[in-house]
N, C-alpha and C. Protein backbone atom coordinates (compact mmCIF):
# COMPACT_ATOMS: atom_id res chain seq x y z
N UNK A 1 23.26 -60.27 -78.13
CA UNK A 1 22.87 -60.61 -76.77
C UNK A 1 23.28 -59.48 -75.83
N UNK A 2 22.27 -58.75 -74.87
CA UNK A 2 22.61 -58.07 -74.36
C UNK A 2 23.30 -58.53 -72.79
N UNK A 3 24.18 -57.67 -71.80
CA UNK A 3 25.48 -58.28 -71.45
C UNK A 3 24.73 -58.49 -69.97
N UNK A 4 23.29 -57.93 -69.54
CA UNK A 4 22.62 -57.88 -67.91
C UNK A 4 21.66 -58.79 -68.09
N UNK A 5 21.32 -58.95 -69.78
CA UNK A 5 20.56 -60.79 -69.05
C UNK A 5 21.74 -61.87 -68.77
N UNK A 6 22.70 -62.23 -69.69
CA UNK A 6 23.64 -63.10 -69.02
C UNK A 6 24.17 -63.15 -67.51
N UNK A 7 24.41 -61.64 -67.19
CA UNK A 7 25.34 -61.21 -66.18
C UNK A 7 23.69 -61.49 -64.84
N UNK A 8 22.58 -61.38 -65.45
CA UNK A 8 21.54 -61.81 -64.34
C UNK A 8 21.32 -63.21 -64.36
N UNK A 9 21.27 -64.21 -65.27
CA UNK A 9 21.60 -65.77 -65.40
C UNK A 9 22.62 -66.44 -64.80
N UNK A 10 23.76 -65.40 -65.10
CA UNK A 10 24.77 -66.47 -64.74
C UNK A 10 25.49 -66.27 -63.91
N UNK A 11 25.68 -64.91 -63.49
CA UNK A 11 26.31 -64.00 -62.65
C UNK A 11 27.67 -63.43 -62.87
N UNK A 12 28.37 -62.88 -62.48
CA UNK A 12 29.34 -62.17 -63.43
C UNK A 12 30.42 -63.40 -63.39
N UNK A 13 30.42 -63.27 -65.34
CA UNK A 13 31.30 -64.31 -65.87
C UNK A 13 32.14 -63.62 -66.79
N UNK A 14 32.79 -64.10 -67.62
CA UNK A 14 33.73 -63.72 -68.48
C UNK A 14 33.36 -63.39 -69.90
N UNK A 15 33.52 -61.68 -70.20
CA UNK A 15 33.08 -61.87 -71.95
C UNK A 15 33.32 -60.81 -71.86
N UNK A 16 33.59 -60.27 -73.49
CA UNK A 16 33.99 -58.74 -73.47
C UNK A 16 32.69 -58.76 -74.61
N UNK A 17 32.14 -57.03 -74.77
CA UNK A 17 31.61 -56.66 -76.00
C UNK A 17 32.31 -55.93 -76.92
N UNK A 18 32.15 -56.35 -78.06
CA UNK A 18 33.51 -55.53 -79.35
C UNK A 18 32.44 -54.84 -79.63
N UNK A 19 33.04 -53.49 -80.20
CA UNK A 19 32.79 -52.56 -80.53
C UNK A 19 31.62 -52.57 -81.50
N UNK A 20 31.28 -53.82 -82.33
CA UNK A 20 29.91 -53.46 -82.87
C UNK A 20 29.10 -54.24 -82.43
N UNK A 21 29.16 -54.66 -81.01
CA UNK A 21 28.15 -54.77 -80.13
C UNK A 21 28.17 -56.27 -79.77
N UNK A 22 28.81 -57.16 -80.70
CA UNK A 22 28.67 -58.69 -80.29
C UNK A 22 29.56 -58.91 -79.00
N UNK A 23 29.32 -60.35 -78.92
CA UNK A 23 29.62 -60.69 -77.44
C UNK A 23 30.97 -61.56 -77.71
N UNK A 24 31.78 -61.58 -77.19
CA UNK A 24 33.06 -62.37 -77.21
C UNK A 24 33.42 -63.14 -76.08
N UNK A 25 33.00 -64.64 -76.06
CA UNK A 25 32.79 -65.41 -74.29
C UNK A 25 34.20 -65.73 -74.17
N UNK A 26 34.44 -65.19 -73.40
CA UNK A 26 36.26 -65.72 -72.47
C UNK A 26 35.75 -66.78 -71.18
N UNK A 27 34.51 -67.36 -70.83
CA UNK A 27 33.78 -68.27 -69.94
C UNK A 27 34.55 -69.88 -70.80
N UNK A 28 35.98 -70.16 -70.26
CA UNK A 28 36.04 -71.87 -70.88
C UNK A 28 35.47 -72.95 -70.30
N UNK A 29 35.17 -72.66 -68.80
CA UNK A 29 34.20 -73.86 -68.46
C UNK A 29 32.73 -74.25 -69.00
N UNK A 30 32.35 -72.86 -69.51
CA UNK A 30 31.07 -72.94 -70.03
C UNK A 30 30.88 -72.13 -71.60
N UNK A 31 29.96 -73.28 -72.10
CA UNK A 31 30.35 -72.99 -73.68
C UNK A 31 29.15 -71.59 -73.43
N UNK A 32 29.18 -70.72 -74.69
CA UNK A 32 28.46 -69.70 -75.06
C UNK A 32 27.74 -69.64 -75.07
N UNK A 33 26.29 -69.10 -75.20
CA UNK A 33 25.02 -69.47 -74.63
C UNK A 33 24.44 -69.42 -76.07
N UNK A 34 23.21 -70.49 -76.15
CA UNK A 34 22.89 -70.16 -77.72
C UNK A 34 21.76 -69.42 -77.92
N UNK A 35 20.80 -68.60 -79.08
CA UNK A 35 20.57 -67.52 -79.36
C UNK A 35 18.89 -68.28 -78.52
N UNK A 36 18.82 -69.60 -78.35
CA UNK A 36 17.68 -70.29 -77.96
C UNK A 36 17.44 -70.15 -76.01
N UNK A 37 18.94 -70.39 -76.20
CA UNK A 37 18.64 -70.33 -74.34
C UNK A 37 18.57 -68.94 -74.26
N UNK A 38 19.61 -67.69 -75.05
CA UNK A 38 19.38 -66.23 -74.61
C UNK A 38 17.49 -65.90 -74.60
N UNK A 39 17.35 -66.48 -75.92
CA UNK A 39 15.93 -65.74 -75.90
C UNK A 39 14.56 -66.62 -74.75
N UNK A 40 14.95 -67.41 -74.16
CA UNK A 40 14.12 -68.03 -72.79
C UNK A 40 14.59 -67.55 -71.86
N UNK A 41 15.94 -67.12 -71.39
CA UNK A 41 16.62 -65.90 -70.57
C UNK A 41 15.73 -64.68 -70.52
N UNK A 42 15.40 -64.37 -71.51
CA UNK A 42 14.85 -62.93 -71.45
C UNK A 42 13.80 -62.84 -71.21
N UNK A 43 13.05 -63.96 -71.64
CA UNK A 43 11.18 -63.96 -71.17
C UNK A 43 11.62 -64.27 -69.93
N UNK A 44 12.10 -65.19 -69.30
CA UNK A 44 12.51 -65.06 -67.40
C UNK A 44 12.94 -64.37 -66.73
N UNK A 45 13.63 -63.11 -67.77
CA UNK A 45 14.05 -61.70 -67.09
C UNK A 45 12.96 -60.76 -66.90
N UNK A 46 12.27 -61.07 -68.32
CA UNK A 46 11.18 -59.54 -68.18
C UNK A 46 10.01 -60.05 -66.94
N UNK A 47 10.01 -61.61 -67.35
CA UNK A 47 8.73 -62.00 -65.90
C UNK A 47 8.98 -61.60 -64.34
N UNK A 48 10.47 -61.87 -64.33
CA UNK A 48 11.10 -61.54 -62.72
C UNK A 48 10.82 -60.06 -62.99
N UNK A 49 11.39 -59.01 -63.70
CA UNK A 49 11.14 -57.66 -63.64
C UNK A 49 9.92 -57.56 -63.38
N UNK A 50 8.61 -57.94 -64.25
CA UNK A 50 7.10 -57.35 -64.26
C UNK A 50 7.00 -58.21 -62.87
N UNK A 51 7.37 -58.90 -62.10
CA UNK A 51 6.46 -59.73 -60.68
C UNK A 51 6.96 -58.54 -59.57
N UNK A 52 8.24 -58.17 -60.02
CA UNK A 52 8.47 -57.43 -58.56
C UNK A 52 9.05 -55.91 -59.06
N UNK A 53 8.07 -55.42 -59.73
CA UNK A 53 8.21 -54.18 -59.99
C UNK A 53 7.29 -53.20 -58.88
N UNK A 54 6.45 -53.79 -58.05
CA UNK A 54 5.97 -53.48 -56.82
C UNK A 54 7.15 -53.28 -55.75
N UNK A 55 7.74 -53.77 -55.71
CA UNK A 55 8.96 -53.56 -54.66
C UNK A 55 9.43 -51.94 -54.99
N UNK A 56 9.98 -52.27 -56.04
CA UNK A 56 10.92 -50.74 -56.56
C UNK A 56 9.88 -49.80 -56.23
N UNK A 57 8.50 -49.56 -56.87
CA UNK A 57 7.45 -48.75 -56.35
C UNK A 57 7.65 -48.38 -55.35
N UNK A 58 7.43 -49.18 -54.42
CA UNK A 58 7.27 -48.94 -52.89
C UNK A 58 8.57 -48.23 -52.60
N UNK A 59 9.51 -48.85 -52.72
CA UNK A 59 10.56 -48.35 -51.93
C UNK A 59 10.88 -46.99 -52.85
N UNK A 60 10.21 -46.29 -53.84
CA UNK A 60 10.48 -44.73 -53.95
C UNK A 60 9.79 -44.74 -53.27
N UNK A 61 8.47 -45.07 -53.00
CA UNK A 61 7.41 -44.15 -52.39
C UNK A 61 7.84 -44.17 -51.21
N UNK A 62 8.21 -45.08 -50.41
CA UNK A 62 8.25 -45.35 -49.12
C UNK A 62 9.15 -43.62 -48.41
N UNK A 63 8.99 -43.16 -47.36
CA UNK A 63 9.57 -42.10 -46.83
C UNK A 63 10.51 -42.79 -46.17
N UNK A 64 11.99 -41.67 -46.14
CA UNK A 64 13.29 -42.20 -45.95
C UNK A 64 13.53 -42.93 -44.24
N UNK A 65 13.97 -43.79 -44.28
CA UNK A 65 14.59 -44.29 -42.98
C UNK A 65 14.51 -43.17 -41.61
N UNK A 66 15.00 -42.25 -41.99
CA UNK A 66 15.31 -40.75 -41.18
C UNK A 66 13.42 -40.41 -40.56
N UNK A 67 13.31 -40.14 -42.15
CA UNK A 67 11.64 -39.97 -41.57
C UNK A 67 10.77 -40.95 -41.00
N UNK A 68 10.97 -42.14 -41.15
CA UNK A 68 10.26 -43.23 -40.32
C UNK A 68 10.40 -43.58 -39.44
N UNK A 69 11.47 -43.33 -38.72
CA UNK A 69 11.72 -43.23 -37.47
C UNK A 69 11.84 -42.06 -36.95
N UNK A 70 11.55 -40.62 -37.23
CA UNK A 70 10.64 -40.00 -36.48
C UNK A 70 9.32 -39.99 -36.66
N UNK A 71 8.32 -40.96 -37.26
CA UNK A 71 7.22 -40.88 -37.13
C UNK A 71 7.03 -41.77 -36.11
N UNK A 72 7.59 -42.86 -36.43
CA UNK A 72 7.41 -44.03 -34.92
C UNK A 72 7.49 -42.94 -33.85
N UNK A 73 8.99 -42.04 -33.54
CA UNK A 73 8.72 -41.74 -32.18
C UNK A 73 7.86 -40.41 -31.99
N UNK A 74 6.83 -39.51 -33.06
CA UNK A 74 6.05 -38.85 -32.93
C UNK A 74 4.77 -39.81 -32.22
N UNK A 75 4.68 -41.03 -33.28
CA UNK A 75 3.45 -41.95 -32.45
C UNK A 75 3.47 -42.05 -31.34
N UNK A 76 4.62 -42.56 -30.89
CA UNK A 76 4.96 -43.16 -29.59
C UNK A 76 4.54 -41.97 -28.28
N UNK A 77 5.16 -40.71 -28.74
CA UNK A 77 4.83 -39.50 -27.92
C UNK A 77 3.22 -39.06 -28.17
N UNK A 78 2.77 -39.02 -29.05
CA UNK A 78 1.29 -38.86 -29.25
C UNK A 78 0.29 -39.69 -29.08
N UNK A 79 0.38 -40.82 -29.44
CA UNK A 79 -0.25 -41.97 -29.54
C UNK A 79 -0.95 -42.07 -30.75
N UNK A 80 -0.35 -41.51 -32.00
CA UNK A 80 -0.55 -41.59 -33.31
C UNK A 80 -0.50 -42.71 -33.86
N UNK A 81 -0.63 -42.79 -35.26
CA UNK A 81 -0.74 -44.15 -36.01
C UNK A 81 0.01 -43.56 -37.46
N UNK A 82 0.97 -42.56 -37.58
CA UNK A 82 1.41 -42.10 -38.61
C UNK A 82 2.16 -42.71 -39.68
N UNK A 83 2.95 -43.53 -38.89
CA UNK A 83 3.82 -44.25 -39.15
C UNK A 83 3.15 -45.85 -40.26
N UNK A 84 1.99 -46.11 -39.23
CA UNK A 84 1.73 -47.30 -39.68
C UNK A 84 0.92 -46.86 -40.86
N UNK A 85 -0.09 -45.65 -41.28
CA UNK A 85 -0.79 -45.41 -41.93
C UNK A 85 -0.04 -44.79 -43.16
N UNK A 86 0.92 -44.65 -43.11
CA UNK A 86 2.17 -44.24 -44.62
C UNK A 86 2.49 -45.54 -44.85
N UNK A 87 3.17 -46.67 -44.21
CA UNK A 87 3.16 -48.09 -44.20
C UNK A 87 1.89 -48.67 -45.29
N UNK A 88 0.97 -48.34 -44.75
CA UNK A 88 -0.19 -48.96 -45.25
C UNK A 88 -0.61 -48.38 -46.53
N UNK A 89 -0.69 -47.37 -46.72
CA UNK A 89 -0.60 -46.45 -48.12
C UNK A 89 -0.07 -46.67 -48.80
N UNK A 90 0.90 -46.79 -48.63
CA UNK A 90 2.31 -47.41 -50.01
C UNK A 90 1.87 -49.22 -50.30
N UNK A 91 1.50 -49.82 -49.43
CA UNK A 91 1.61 -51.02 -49.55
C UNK A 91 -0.23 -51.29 -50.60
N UNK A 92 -1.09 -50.14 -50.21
CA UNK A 92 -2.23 -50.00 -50.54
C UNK A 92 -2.12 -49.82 -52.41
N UNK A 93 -1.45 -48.48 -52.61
CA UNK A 93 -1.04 -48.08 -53.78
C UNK A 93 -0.39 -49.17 -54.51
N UNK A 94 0.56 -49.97 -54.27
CA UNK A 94 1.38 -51.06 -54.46
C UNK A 94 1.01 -52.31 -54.17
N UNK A 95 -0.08 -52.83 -54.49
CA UNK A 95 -0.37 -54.29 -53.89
C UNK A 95 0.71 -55.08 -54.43
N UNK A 96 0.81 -56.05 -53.49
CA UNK A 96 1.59 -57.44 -54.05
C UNK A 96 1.03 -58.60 -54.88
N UNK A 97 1.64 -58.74 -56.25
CA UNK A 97 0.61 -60.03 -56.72
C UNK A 97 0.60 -60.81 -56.25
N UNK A 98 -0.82 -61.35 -57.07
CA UNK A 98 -1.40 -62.97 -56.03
C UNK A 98 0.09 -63.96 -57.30
């Protein structure tokens, strides 16, 4: 069982990994997870990953904080649309699923 689907299920709990890779649960309120719930864990991990892998996109693409607010105030002084039209590009390139 790998240690970031649990630690994304359950949130950081108690377990060490030994050295040839198994999991050792120090969690006593909660028993160990079995190899049935890990593997429905993981199809609900990779689905959350593949739904909002548009986000991460965007936000490389997106231009830094620094630069977006000097495009706002280039618009503002010009009466440009720079700002909104990089906005719209990224979000274009990146649709959001239905």
């Amino acid at each position: 069982m790998e240690a970031h689907i649990i630690i994304w299920k359950l949130g950081n709990v108690d377990f060490m990994i030994r050295a040839d890779g198994t999991m050792e649960w120090e969690e006593q309120s909660r028993p160990a997870p079995t190899q049935a719930e890990y593997d429905v864990w993981v199809t609900e991990y990779n689905a959350e990953i593949a739904s909002t892998k548009y986000q991460r996109d965007r936000a490389q693409a997106y231009a830094s904080l620094q630069e977006q607010a000097d495009m706002k105030y280039h618009d503002d002084v010009n009466g440009t649309s720079t700002w909104f039209d990089h906005i719209a590009a990224v979000k274009a390139r990146f649709p959001k699923p239905e």
